[in-house]
PDB file of N, CA and C in Angstrom:
ATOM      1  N   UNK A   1     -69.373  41.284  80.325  1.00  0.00           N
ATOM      2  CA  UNK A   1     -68.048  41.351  79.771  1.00  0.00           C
ATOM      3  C   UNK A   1     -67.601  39.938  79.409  1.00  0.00           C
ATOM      4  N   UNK A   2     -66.930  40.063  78.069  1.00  0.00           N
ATOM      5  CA  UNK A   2     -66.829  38.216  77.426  1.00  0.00           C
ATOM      6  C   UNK A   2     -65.046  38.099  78.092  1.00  0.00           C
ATOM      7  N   UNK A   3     -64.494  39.518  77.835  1.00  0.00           N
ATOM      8  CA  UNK A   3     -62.979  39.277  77.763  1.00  0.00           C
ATOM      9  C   UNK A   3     -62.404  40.668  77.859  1.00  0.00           C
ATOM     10  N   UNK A   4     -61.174  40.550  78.920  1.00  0.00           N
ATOM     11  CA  UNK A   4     -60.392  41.883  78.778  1.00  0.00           C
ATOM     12  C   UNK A   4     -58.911  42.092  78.753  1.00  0.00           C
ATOM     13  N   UNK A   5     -57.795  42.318  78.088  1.00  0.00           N
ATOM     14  CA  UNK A   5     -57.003  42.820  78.168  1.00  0.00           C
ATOM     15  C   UNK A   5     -55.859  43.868  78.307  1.00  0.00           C
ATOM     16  N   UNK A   6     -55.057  43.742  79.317  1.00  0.00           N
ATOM     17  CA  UNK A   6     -54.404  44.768  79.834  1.00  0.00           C
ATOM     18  C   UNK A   6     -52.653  45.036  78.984  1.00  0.00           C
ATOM     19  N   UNK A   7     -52.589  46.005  78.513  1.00  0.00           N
ATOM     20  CA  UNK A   7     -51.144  46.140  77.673  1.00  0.00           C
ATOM     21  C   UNK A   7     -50.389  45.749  78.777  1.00  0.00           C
ATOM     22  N   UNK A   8     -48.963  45.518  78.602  1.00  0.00           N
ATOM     23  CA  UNK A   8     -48.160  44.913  79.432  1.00  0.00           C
ATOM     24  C   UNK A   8     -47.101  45.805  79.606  1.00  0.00           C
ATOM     25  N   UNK A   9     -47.097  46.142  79.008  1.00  0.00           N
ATOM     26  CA  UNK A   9     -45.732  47.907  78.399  1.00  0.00           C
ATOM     27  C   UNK A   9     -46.656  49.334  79.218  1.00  0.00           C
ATOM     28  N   UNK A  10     -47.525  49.498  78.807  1.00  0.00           N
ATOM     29  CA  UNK A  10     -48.318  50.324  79.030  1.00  0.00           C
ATOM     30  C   UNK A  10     -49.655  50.117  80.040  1.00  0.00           C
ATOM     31  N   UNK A  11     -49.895  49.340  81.140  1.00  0.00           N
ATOM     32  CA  UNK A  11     -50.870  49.608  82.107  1.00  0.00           C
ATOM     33  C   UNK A  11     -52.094  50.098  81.962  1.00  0.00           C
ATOM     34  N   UNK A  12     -52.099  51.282  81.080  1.00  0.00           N
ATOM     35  CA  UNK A  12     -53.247  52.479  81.099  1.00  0.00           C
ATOM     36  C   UNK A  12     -53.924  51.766  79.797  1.00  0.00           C
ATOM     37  N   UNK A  13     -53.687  51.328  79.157  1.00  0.00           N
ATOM     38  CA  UNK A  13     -54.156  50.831  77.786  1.00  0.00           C
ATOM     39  C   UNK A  13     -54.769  49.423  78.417  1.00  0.00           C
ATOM     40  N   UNK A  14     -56.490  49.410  78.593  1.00  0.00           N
ATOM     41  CA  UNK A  14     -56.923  48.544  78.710  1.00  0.00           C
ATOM     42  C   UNK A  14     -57.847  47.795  77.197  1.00  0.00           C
ATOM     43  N   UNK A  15     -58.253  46.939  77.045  1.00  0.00           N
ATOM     44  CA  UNK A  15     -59.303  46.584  75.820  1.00  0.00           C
ATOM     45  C   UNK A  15     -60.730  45.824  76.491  1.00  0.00           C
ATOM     46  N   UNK A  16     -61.723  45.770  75.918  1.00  0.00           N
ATOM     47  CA  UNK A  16     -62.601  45.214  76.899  1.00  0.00           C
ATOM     48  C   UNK A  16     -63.553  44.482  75.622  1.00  0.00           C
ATOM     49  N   UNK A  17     -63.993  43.089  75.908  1.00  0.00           N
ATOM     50  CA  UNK A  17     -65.222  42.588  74.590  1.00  0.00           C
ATOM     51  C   UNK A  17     -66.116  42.762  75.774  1.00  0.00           C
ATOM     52  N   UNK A  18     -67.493  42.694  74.770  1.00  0.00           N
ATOM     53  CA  UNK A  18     -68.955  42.464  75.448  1.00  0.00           C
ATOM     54  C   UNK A  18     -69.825  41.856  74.425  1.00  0.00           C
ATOM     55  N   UNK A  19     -70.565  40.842  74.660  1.00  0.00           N
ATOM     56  CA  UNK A  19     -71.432  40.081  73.655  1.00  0.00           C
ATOM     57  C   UNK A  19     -71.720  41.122  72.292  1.00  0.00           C
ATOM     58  N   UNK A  20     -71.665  42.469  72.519  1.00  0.00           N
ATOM     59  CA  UNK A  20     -71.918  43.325  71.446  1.00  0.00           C
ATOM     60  C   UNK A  20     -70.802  44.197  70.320  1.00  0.00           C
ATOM     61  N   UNK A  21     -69.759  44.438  71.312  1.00  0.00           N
ATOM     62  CA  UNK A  21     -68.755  45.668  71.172  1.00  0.00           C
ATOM     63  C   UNK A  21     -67.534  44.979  71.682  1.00  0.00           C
ATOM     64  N   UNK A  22     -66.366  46.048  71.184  1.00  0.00           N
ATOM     65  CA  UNK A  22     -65.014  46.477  71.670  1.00  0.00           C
ATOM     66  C   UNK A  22     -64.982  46.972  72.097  1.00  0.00           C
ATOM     67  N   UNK A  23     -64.043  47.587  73.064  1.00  0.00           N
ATOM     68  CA  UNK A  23     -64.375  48.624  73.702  1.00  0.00           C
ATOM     69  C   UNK A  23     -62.543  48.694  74.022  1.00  0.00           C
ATOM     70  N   UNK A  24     -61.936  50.235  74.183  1.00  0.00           N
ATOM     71  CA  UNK A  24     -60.864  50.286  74.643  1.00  0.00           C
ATOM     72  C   UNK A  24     -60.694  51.583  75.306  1.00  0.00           C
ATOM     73  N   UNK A  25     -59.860  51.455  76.706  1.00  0.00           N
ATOM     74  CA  UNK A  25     -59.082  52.464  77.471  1.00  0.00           C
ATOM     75  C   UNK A  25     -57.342  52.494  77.290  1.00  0.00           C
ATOM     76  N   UNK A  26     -57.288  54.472  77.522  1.00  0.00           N
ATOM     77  CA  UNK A  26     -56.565  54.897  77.342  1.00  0.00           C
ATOM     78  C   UNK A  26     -56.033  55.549  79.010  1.00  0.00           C
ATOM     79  N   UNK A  27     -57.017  55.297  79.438  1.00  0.00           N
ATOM     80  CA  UNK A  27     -56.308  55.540  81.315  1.00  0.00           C
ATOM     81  C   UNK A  27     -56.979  55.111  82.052  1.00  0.00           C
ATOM     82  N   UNK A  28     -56.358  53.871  81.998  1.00  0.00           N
ATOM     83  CA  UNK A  28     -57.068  52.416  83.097  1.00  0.00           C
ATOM     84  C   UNK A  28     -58.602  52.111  82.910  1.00  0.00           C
ATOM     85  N   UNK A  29     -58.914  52.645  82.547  1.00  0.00           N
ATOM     86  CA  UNK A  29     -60.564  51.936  82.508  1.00  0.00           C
ATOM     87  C   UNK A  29     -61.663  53.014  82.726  1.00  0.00           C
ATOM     88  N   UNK A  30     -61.274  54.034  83.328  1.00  0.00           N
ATOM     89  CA  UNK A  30     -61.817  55.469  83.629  1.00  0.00           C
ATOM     90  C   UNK A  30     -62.900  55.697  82.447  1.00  0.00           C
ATOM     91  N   UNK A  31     -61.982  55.787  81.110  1.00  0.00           N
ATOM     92  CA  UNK A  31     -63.442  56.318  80.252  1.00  0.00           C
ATOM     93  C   UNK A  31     -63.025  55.338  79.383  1.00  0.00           C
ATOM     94  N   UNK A  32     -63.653  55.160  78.327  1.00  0.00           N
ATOM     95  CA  UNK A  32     -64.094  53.587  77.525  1.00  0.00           C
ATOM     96  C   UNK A  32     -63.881  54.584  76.172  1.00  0.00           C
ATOM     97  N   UNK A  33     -63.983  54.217  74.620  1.00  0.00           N
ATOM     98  CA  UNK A  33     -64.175  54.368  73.844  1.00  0.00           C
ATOM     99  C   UNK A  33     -65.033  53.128  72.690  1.00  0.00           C
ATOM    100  N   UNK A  34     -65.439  52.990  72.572  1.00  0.00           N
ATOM    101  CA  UNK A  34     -66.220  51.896  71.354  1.00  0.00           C
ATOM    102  C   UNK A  34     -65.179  51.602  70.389  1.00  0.00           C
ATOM    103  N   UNK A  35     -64.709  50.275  70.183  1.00  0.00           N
ATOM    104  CA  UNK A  35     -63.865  50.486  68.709  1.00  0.00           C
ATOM    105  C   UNK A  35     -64.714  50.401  67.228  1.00  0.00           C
ATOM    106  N   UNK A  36     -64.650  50.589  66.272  1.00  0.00           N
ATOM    107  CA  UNK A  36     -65.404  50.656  65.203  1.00  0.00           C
ATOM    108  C   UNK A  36     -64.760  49.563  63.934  1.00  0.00           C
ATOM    109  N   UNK A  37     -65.727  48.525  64.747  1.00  0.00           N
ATOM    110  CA  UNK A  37     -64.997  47.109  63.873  1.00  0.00           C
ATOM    111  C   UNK A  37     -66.793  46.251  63.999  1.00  0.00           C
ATOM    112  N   UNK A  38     -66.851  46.090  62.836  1.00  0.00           N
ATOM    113  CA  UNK A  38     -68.353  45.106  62.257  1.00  0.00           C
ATOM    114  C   UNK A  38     -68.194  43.352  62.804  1.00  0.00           C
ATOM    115  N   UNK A  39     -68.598  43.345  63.446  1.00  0.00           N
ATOM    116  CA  UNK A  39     -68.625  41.570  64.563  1.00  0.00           C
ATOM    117  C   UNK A  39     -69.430  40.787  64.071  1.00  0.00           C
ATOM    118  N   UNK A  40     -68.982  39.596  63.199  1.00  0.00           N
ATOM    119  CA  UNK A  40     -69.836  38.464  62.711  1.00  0.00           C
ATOM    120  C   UNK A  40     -70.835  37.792  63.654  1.00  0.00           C
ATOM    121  N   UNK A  41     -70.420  37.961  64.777  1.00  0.00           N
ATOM    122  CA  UNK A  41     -70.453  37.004  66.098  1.00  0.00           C
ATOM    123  C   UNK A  41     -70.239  37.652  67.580  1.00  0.00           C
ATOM    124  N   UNK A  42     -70.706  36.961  68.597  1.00  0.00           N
ATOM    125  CA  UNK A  42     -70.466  37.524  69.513  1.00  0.00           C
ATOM    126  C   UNK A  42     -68.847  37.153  70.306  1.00  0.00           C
ATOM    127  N   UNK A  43     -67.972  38.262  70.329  1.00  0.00           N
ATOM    128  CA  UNK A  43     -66.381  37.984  71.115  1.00  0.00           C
ATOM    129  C   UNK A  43     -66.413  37.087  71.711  1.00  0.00           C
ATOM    130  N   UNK A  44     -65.924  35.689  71.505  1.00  0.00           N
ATOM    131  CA  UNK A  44     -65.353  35.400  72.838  1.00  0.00           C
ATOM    132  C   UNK A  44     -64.026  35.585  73.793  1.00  0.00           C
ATOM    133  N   UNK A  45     -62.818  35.642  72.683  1.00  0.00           N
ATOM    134  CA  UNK A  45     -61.799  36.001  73.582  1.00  0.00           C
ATOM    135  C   UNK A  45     -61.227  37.046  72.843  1.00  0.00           C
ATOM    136  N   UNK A  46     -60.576  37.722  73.681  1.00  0.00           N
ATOM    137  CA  UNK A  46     -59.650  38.896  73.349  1.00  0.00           C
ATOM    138  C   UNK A  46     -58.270  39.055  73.948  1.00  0.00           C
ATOM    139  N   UNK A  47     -57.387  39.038  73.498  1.00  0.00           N
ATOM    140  CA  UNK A  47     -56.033  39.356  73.374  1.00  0.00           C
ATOM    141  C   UNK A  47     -55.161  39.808  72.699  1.00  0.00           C
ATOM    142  N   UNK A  48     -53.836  40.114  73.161  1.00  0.00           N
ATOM    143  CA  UNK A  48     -52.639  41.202  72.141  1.00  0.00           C
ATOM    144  C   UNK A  48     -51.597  40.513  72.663  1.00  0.00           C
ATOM    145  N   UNK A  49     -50.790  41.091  71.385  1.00  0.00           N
ATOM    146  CA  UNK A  49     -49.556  40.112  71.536  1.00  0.00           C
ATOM    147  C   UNK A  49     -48.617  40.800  72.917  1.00  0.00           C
ATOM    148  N   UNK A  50     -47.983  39.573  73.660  1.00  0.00           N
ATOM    149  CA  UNK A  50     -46.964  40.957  74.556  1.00  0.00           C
ATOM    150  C   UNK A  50     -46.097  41.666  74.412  1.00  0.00           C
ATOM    151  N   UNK A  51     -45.415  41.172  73.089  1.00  0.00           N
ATOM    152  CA  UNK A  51     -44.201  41.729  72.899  1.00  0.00           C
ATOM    153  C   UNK A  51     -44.631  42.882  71.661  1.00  0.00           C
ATOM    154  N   UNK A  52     -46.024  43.015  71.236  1.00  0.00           N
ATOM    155  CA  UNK A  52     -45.778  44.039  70.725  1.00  0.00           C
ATOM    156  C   UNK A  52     -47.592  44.750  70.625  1.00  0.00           C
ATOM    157  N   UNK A  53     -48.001  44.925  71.749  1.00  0.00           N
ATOM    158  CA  UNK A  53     -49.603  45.658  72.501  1.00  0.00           C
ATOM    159  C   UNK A  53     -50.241  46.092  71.740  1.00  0.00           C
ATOM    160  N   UNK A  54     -50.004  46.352  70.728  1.00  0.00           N
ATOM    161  CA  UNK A  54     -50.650  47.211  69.726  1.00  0.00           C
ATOM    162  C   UNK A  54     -51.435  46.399  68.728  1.00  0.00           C
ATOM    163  N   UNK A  55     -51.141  45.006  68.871  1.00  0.00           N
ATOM    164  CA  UNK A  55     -51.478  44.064  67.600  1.00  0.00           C
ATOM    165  C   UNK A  55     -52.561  43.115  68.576  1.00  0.00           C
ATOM    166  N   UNK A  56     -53.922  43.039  68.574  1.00  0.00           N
ATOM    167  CA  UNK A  56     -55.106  42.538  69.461  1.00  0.00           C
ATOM    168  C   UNK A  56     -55.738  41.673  68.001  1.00  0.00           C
ATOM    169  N   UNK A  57     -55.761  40.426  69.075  1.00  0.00           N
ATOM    170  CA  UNK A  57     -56.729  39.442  68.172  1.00  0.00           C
ATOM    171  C   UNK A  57     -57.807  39.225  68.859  1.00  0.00           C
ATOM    172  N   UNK A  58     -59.104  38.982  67.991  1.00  0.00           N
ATOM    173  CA  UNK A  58     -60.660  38.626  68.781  1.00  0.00           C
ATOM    174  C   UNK A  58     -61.081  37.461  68.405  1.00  0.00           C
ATOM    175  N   UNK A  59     -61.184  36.476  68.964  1.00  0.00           N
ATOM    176  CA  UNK A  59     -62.090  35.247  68.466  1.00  0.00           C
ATOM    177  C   UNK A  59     -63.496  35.286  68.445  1.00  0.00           C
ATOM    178  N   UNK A  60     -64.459  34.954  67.602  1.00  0.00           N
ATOM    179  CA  UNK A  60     -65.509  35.218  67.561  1.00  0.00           C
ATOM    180  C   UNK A  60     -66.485  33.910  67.686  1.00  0.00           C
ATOM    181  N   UNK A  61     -67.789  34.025  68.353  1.00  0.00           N
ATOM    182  CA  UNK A  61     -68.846  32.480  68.430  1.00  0.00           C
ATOM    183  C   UNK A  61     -69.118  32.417  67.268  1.00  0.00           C
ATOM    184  N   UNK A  62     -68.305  32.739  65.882  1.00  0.00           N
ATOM    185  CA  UNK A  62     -68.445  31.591  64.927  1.00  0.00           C
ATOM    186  C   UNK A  62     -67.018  31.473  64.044  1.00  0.00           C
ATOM    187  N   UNK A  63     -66.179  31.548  64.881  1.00  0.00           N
ATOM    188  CA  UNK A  63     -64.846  30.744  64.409  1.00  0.00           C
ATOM    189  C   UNK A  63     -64.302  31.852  63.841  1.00  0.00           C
ATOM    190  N   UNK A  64     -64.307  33.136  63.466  1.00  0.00           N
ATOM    191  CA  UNK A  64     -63.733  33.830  63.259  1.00  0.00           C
ATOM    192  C   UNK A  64     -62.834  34.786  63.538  1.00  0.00           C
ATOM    193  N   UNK A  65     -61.383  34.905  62.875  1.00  0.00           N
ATOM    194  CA  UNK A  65     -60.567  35.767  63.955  1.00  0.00           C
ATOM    195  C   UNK A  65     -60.262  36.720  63.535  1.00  0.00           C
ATOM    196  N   UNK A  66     -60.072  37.625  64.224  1.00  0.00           N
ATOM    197  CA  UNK A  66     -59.484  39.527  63.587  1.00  0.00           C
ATOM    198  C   UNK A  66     -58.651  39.541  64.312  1.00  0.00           C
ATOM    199  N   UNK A  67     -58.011  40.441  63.723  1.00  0.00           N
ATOM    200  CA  UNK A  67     -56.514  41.156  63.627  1.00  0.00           C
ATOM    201  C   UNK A  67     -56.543  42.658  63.781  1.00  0.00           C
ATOM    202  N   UNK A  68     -56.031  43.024  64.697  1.00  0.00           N
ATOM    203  CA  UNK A  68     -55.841  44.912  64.638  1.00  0.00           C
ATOM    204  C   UNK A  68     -54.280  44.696  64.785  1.00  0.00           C
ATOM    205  N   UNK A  69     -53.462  45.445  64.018  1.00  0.00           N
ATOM    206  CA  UNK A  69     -52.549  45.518  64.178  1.00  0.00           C
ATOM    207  C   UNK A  69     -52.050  46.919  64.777  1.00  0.00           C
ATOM    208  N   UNK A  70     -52.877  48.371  64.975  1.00  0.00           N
ATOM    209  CA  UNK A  70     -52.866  49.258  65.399  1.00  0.00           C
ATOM    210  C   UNK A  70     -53.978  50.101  66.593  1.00  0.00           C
ATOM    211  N   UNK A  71     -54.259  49.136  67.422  1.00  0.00           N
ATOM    212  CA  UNK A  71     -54.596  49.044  69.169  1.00  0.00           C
ATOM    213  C   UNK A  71     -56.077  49.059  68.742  1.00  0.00           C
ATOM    214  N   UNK A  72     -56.649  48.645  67.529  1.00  0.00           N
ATOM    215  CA  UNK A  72     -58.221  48.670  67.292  1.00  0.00           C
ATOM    216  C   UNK A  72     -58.484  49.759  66.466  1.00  0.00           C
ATOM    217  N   UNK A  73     -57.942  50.677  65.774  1.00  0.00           N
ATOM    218  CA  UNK A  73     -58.144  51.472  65.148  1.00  0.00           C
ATOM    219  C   UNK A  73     -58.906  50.908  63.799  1.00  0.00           C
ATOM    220  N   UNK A  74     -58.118  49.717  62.842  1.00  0.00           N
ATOM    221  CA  UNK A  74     -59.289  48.910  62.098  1.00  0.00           C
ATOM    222  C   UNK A  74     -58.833  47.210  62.481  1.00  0.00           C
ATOM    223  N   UNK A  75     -59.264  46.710  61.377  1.00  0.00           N
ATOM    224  CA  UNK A  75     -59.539  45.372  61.939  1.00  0.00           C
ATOM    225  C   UNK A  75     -59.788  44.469  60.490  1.00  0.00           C
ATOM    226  N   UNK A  76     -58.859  43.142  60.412  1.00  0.00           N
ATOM    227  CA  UNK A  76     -58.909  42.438  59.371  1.00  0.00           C
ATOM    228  C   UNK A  76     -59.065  41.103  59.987  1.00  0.00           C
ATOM    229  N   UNK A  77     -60.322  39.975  58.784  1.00  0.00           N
ATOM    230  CA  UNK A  77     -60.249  38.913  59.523  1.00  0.00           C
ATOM    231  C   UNK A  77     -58.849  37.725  58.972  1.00  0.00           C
ATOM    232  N   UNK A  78     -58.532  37.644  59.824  1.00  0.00           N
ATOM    233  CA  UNK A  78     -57.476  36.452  59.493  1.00  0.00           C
ATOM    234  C   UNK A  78     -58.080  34.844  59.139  1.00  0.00           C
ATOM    235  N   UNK A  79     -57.480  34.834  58.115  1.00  0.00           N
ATOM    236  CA  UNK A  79     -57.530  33.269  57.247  1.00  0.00           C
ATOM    237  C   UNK A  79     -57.048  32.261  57.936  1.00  0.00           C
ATOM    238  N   UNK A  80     -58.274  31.377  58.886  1.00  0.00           N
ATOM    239  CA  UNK A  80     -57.289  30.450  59.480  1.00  0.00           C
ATOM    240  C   UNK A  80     -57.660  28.861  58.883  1.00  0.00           C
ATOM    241  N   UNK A  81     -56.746  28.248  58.855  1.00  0.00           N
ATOM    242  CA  UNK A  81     -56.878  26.410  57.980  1.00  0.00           C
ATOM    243  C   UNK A  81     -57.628  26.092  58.958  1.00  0.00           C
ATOM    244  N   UNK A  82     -58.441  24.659  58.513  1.00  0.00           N
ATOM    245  CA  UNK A  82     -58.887  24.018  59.557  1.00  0.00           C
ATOM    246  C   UNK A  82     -58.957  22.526  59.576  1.00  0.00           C
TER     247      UNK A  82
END
């Protein structure tokens, strides 16, 4: 496991990276689902905003960042300067 986050509103809504996958729960961690998002790279970090859980960013081992704005359902990479 690279990285995991826990909603802050919602408890039961976990997210999970692994060198391969996304992965997200809908009641604590019990059963998993795969999210269906194409990974340049392997995750390194994963997080969502607190004030609004639904919006998860992934950093990736080659500088790349995504955006779900709807709990992983899809996934856009964000344009960042450097």
């Amino acid at each position: 496991m690279n990285a995991i986050a826990i909603d802050p509103i919602t408890p039961q809504n976990v997210y999970l990276a692994n060198p391969d996958s996304l992965f997200r729960s809908a009641d604590g961690g019990v059963t998993w689902t795969t999210m269906k998002v194409e990974l340049s790279a392997e995750p390194l970090a994963l997080t969502l905003n607190p004030n609004t859980p639904s919006t998860l960013f992934v950093l990736l081992a080659d500088g790349t960042l995504m955006l779900s704005d709807n709990s992983g359902d899809t996934w856009t990479t964000v344009e960042v300067s450097r």
